[in-house]
Protein backbone atom coordinates (compact mmCIF):
# COMPACT_ATOMS: atom_id res chain seq x y z
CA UNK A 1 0.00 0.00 0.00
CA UNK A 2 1.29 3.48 -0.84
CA UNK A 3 2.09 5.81 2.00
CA UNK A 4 0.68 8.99 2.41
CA UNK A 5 3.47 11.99 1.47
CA UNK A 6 4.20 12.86 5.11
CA UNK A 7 6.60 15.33 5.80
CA UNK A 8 8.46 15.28 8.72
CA UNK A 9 7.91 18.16 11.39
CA UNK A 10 11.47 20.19 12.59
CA UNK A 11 11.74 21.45 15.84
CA UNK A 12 11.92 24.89 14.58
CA UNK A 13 8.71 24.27 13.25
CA UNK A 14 6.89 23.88 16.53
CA UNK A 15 6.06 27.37 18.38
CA UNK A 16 7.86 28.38 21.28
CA UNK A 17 4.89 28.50 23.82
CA UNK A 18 2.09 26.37 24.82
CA UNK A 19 -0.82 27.72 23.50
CA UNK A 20 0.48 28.67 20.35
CA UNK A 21 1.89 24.86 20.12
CA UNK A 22 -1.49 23.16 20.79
CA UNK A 23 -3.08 25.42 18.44
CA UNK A 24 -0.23 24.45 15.60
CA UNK A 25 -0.84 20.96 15.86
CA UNK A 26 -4.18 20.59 15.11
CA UNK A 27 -4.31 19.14 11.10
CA UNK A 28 -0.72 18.35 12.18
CA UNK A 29 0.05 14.43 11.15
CA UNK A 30 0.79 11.84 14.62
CA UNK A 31 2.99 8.87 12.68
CA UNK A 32 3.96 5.15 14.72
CA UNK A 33 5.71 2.93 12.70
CA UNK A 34 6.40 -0.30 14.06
CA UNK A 35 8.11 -3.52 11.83
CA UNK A 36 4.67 -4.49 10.68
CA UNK A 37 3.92 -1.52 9.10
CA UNK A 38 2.47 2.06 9.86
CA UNK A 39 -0.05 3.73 11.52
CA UNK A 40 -0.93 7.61 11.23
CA UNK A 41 -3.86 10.25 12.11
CA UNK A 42 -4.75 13.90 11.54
CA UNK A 43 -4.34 15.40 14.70
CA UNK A 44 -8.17 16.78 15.48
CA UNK A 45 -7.60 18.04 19.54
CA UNK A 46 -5.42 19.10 21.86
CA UNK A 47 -5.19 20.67 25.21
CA UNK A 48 -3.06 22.84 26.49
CA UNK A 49 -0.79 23.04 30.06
CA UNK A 50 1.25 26.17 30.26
CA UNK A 51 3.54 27.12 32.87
CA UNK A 52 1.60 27.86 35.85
CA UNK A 53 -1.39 26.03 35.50
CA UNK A 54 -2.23 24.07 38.78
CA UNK A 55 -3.70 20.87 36.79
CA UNK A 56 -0.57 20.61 34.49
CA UNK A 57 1.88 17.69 35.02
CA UNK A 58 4.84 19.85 35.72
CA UNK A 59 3.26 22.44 37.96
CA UNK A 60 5.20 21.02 41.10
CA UNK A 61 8.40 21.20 39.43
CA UNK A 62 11.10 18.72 37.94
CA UNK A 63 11.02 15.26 39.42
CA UNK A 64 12.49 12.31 37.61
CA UNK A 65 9.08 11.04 36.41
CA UNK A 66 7.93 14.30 34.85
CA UNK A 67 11.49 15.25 33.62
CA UNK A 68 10.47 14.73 29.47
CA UNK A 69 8.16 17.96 30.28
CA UNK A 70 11.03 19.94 30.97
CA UNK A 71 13.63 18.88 27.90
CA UNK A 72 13.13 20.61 24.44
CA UNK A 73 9.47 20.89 22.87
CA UNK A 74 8.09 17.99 21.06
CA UNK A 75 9.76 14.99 23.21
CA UNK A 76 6.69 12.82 24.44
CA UNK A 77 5.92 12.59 28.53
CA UNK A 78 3.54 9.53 28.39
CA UNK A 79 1.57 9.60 31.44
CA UNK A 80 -0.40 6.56 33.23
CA UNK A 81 -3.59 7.80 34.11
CA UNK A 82 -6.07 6.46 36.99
CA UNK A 83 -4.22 3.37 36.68
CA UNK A 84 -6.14 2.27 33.34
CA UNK A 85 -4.75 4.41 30.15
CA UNK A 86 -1.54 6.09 28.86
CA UNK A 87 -1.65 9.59 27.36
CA UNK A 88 0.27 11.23 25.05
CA UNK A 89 1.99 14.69 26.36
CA UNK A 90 4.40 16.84 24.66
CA UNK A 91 7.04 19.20 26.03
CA UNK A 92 5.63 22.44 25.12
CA UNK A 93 8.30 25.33 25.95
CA UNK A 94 12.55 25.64 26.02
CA UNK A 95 14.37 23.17 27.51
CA UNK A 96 14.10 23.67 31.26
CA UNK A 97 10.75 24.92 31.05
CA UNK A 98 8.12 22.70 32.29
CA UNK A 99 4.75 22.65 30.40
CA UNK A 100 2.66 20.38 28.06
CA UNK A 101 0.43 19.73 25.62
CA UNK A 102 -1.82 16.79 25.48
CA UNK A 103 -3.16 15.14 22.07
CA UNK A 104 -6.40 14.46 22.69
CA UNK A 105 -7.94 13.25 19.61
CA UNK A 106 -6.81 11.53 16.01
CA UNK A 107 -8.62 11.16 12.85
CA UNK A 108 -7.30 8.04 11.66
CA UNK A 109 -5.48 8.01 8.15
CA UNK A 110 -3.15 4.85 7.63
CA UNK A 111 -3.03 1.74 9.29
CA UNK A 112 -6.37 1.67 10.55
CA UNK A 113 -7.22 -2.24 10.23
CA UNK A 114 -4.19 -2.65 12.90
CA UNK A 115 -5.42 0.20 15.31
CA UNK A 116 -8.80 -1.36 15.10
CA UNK A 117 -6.91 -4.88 16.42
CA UNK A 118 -5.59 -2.99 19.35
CA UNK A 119 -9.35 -1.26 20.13
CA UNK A 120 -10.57 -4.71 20.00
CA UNK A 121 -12.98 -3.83 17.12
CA UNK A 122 -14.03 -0.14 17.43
CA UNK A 123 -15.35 2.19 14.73
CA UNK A 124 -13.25 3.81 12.89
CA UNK A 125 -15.09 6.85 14.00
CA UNK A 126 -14.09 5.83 17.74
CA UNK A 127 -10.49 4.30 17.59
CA UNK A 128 -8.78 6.78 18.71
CA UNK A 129 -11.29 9.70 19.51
CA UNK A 130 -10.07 10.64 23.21
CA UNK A 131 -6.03 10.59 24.61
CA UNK A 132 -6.68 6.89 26.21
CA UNK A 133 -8.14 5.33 23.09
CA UNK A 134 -5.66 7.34 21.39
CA UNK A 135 -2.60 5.63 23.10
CA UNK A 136 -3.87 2.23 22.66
CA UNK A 137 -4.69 1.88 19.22
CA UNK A 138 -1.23 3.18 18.37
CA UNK A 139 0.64 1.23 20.91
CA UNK A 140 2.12 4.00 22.81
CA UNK A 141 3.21 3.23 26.37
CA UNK A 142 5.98 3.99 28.82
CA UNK A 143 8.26 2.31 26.52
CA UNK A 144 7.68 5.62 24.55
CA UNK A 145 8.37 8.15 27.15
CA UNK A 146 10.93 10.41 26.34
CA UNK A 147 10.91 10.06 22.82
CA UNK A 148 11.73 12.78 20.83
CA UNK A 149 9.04 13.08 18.22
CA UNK A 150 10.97 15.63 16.05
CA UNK A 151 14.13 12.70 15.85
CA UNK A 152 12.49 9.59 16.85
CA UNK A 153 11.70 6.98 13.80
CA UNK A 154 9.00 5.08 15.72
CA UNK A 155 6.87 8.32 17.08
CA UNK A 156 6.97 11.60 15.45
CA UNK A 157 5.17 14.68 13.84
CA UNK A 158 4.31 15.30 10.51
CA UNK A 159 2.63 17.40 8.16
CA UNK A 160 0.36 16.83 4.85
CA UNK A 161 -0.07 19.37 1.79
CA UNK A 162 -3.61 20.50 1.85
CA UNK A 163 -5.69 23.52 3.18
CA UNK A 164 -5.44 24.64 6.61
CA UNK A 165 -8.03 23.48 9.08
CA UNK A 166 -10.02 25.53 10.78
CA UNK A 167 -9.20 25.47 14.65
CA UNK A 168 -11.50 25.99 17.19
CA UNK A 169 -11.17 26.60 21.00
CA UNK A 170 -13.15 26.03 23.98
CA UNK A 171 -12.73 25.14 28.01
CA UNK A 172 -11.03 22.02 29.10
CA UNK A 173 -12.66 19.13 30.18
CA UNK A 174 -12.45 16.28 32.99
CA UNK A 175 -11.05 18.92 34.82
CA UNK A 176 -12.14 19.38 38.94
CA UNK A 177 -10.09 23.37 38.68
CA UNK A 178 -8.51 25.68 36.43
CA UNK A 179 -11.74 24.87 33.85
CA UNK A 180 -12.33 28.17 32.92
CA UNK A 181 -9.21 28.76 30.68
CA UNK A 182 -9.85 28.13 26.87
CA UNK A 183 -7.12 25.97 26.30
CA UNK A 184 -8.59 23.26 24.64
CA UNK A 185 -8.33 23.22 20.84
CA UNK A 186 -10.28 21.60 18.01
CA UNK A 187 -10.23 20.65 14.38
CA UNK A 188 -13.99 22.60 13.75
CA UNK A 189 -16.66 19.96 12.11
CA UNK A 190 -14.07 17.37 12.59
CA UNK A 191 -16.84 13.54 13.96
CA UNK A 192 -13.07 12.60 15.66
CA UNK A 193 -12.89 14.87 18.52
CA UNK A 194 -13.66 13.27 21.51
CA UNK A 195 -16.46 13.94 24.56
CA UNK A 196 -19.92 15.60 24.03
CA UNK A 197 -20.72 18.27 21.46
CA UNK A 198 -22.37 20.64 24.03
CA UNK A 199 -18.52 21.05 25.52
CA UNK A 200 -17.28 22.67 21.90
CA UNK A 201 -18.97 25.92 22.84
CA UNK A 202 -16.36 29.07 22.68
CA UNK A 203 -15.65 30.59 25.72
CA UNK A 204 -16.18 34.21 26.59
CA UNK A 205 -14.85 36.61 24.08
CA UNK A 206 -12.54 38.43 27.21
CA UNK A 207 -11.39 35.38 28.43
CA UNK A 208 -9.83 33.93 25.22
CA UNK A 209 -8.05 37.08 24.01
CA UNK A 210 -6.52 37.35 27.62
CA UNK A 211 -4.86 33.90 27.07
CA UNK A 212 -3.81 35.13 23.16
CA UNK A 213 -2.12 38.26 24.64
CA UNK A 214 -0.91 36.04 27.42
CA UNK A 215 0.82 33.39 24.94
CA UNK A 216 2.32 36.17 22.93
CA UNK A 217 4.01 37.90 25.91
CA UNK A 218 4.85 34.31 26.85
CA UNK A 219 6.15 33.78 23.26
CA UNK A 220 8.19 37.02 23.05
CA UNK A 221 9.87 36.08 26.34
CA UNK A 222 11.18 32.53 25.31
CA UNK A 223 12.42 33.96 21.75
CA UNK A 224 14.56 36.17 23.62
CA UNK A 225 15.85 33.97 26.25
CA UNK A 226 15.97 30.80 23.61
């Protein structure tokens, strides 16, 4: 079967700040190749952890188990969650800097007889439509933590020629604090991003061009000090 044209994502490419990153990725291509072949998806949504933020994995500071967080943007943090599913977290500032981005949601593009293997069935529609699903239909587990997804030749970021995709941005979900923030991005109209409709709806006008102006100052600062 003929591969899709994937291009491989530099680091260069990826924004230097976390909002701005989780808002890049969305139409941005997730690739696993394994021996028996490869799998691949559109990137559809993402959420975002920036420095500071209470419910983010790095908010209490280095420790050996978050330590992929704080190397240079793009390296994966794969995180264990309630005991029953891995996510998929990306490094999301300078090395040193401790923030992340989580991939929420795929829409499924190559490879999607063997993710439906792993998902013991599912729809295509539902293979990987939420970070848990996600992780198990493409095999990523700790055995992927730390990879480097702008180097690595088993996990890393891509991009496809094609129009840009409208992104979207509402409130976090699953969340018991912090929910306000619209930090949660979206590929608009996209049947692949995960939980229920009613969540998609924009947040207050104010509060999402406080976090744009926020990101840019945020931006500005890490360009200088890069």
């Amino acid at each position: 079967m003929t591969r899709l044209p994937i291009k491989r994502l530099a680091r260069r490419s990826l924004p230097v700040d976390t909002i701005a990153l989780a808002r890049y990725l969305i139409g941005k291509i997730l690739v696993r190749d394994e021996r028996n072949g490869r799998m691949s998806g559109r990137i559809v949504e993402t959420e975002a952890y920036p420095v500071g933020d209470s419910t983010g994995y790095a908010f209490a500071g280095l420790t050996a188990k978050n330590a992929p967080l704080f190397r240079e943007r793009g390296c994966a943090y794969v995180r264990l969650v309630y005991g029953a599913a891995y996510t998929l977290n990306l490094a999301a500032e300078v090395s040193g800097v401790g923030a992340a981005v989580l991939i929420r949601a795929i829409e499924p593009l190559e490879g999607i007889e063997q993710m439906q293997r792993r998902r013991h069935g599912a729809s295509p529609l539902d293979i990987a439509r939420g970070p848990g699903r996600l992780c198990e239909a493409l095999a990523i587990g700790p055995q992927l933590d730390g990879t480097d997804l702008c180097s690595s030749k088993t996990l890393w970021l891509g991009t496809l020629p094609g129009k840009a995709r409208r992104v979207g941005v509402t409130t976090r979900i699953g969340l018991s604090r912090e929910q306000h923030h619209p930090r949660r991005f979206f590929e608009v109209g996209s049947r692949f991003v995960s939980g229920p409709r009613s969540a998609l709806t924009p947040p207050a006008r104010d509060d999402a061009g406080r976090e744009r102006r926020a990101g840019r100052a945020r931006g500005l600062y890490n360009r200088r000090h890069e």
